[in-house]
C-alpha atoms as a PDB file:
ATOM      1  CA  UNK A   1       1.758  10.880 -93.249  1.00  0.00           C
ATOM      2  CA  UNK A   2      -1.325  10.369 -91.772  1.00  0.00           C
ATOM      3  CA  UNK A   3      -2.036  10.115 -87.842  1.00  0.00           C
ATOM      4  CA  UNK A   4      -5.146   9.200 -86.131  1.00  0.00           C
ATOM      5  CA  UNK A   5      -4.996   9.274 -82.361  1.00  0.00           C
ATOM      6  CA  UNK A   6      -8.388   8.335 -79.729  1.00  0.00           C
ATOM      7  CA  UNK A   7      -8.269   9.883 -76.179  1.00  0.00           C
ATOM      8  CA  UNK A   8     -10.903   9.801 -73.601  1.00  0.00           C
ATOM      9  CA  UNK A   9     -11.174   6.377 -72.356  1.00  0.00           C
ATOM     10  CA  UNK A  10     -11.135   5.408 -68.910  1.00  0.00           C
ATOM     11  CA  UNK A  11     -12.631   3.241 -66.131  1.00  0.00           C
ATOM     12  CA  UNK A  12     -16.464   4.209 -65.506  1.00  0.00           C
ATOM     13  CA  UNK A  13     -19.180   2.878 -63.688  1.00  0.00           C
ATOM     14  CA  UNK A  14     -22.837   1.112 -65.177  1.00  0.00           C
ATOM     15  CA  UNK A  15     -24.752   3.777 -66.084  1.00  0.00           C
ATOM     16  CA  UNK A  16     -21.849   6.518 -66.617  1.00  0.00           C
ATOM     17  CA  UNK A  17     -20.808   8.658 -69.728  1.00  0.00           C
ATOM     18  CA  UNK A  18     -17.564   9.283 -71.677  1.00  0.00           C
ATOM     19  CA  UNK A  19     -16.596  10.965 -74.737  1.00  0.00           C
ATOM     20  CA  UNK A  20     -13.959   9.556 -76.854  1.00  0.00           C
ATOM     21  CA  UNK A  21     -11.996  11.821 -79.128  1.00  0.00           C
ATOM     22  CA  UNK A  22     -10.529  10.777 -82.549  1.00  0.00           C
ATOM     23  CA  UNK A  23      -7.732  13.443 -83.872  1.00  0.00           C
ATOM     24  CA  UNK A  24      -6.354  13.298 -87.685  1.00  0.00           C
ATOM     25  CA  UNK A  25      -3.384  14.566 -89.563  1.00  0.00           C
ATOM     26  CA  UNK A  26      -2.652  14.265 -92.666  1.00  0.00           C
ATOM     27  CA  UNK A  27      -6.140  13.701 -94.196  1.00  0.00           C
ATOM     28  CA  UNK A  28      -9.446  16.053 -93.804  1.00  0.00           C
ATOM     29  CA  UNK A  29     -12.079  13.773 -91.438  1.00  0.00           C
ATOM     30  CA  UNK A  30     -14.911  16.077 -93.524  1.00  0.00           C
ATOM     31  CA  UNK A  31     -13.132  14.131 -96.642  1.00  0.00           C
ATOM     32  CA  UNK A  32     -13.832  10.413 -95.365  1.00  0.00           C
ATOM     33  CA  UNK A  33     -16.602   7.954 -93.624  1.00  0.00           C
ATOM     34  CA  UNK A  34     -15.272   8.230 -90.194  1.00  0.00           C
ATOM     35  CA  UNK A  35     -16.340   5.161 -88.081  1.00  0.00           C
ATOM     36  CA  UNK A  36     -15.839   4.075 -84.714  1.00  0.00           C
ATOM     37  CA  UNK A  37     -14.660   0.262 -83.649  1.00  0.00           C
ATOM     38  CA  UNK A  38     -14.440  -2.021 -80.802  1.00  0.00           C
ATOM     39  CA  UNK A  39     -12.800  -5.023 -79.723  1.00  0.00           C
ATOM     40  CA  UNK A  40     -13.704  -6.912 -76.601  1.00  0.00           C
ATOM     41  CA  UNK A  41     -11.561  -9.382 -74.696  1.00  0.00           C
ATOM     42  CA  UNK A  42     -11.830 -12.823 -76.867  1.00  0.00           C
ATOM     43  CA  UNK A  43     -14.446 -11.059 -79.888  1.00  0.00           C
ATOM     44  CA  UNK A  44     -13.858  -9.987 -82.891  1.00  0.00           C
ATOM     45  CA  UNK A  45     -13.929  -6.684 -83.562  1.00  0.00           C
ATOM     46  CA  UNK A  46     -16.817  -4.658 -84.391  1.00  0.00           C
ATOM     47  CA  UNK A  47     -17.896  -1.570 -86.044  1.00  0.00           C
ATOM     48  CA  UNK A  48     -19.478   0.877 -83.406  1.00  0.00           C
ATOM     49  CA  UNK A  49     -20.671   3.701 -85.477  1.00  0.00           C
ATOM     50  CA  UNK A  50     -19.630   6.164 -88.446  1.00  0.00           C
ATOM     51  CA  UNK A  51     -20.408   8.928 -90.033  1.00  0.00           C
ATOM     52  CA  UNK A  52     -20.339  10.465 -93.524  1.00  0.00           C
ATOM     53  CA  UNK A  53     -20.863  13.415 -95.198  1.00  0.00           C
ATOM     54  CA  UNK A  54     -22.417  12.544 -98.229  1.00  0.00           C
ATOM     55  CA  UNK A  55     -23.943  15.113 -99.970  1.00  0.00           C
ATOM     56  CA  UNK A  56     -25.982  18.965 -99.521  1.00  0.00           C
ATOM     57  CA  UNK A  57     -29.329  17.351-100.037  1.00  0.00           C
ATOM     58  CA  UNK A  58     -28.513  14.643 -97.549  1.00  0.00           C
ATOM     59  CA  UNK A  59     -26.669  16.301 -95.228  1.00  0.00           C
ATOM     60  CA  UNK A  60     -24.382  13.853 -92.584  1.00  0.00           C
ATOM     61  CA  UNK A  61     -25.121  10.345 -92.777  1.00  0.00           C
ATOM     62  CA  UNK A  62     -24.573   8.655 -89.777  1.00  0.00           C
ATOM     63  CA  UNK A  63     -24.937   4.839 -88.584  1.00  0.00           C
ATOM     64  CA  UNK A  64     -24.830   2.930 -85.456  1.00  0.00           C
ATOM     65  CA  UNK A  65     -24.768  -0.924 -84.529  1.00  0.00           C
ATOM     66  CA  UNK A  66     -27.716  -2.304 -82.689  1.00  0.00           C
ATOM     67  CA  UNK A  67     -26.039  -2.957 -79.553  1.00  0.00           C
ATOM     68  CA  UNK A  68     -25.414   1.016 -79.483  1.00  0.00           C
ATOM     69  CA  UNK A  69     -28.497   2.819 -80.624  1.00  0.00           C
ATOM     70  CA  UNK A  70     -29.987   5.211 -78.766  1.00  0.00           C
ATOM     71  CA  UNK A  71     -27.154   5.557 -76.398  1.00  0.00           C
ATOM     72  CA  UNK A  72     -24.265   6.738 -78.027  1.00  0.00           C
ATOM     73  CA  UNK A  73     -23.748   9.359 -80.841  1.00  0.00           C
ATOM     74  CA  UNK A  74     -21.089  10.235 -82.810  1.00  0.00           C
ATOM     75  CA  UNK A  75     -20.535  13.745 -84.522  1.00  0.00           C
ATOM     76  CA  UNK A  76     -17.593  15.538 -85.684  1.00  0.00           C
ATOM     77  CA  UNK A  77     -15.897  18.924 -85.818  1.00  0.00           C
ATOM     78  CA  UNK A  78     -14.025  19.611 -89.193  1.00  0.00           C
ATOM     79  CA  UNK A  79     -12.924  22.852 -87.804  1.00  0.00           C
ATOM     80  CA  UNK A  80     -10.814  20.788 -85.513  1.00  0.00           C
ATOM     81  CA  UNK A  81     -10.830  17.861 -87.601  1.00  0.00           C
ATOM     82  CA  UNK A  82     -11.547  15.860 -84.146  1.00  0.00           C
ATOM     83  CA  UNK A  83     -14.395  13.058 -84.464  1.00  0.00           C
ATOM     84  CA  UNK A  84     -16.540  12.101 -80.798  1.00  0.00           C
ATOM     85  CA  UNK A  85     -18.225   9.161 -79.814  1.00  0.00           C
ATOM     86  CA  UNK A  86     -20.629  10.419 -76.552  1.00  0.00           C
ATOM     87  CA  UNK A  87     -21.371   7.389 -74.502  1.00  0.00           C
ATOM     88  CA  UNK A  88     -24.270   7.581 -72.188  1.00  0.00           C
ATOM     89  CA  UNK A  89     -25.959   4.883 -69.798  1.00  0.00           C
ATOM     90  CA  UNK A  90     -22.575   2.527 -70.520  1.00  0.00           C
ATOM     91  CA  UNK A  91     -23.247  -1.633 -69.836  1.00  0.00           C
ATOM     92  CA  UNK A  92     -20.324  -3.481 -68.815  1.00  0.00           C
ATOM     93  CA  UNK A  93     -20.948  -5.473 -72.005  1.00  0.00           C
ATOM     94  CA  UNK A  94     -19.619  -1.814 -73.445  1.00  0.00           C
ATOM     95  CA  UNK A  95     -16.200  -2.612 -71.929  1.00  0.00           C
ATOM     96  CA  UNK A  96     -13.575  -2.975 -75.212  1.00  0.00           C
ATOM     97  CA  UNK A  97     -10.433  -1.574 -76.617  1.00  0.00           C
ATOM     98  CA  UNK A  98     -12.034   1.441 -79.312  1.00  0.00           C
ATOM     99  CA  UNK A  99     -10.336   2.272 -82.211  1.00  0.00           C
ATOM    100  CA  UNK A 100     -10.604   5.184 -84.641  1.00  0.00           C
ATOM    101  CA  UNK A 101     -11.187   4.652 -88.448  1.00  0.00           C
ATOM    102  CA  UNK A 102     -11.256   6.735 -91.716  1.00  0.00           C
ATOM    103  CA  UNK A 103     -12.211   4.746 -95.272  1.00  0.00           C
ATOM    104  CA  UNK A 104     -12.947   6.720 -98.809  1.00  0.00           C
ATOM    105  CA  UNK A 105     -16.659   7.406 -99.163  1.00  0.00           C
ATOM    106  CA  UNK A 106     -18.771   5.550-101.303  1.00  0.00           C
ATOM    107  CA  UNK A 107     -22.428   4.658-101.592  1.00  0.00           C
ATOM    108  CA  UNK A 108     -22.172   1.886 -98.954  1.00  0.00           C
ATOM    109  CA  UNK A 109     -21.002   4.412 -96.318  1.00  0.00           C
ATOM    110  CA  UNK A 110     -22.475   2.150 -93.603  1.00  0.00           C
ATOM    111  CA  UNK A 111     -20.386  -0.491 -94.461  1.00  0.00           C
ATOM    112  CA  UNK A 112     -18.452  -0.788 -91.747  1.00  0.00           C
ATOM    113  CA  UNK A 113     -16.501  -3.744 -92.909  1.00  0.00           C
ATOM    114  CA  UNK A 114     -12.982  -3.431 -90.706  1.00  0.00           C
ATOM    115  CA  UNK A 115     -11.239  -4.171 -94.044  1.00  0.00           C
ATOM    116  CA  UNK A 116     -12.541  -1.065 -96.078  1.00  0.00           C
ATOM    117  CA  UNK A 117     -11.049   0.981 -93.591  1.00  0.00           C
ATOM    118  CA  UNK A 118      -7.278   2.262 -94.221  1.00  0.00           C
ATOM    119  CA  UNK A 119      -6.510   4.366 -91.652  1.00  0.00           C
ATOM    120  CA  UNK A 120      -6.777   3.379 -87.944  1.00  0.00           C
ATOM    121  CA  UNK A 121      -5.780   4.575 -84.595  1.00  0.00           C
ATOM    122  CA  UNK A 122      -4.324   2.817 -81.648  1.00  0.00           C
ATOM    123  CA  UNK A 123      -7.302   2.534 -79.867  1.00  0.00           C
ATOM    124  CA  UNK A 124      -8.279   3.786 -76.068  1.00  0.00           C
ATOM    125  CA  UNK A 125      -9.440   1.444 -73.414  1.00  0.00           C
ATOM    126  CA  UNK A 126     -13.111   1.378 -72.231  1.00  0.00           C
ATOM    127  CA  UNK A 127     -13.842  -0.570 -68.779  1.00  0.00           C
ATOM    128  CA  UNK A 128     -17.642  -0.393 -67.576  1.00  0.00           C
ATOM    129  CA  UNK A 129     -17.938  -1.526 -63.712  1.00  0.00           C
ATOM    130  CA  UNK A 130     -20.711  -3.299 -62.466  1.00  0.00           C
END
């Protein structure tokens, strides 16, 4: 049965950090696109970032919505089978439930589509003070 569980939300100020965790059983993260979602009070939700592993000469593919580049990255440790999501210089416009995903790989590994996903988590709570 598989089991994906976030950790490492919290209540943090403009400008602040966290790191989210994402923890799997019963599937191999290395095996999967990996992505990271969000869902604000009243929005729809929406993909944050993945990552894939896609192939030697490639190496780890990894994607991030607009709103998010160039302040938060996500990586992975297979050894642990734990995905992160580092947050850095957070907005209140950041605050959101986030939610773990896993889909199969294919060649539209950015695709971050919430219905290509099967596997989610519960999600942790992000809050950003002004």
């Amino acid at each position: 049965q598989v089991q994906v569980v976030e950790s490492g939300g919290g209540l943090v100020q403009a400008g602040g950090s966290l790191r989210l965790s994402c923890t799997a059983s019963g599937l191999r993260i290395a095996d999967y696109t990996m992505g990271w979602f969000r869902r604000a009070p009243g929005k729809e939700r929406e993909g944050v970032s993945c990552i894939t592993w896609w192939s030697a000469w490639s190496g780890t593919v990894t994607y991030y919505a607009d709103a998010v580049k160039g302040r938060f990255t996500i990586s992975r440790d297979n050894a642990k089978n734990t995905l992160y999501l580092q947050m850095n210089s957070l907005k209140p416009e950041d605050t959101a439930m986030y939610y773990c995903a896993a889909k199969i790989v294919t060649s539209n590994m950015d695709d971050m589509s919430p219905q290509r996903f099967g596997y989610w988590g519960q999600g942790t709570q992000v809050n950003v003070s002004s």
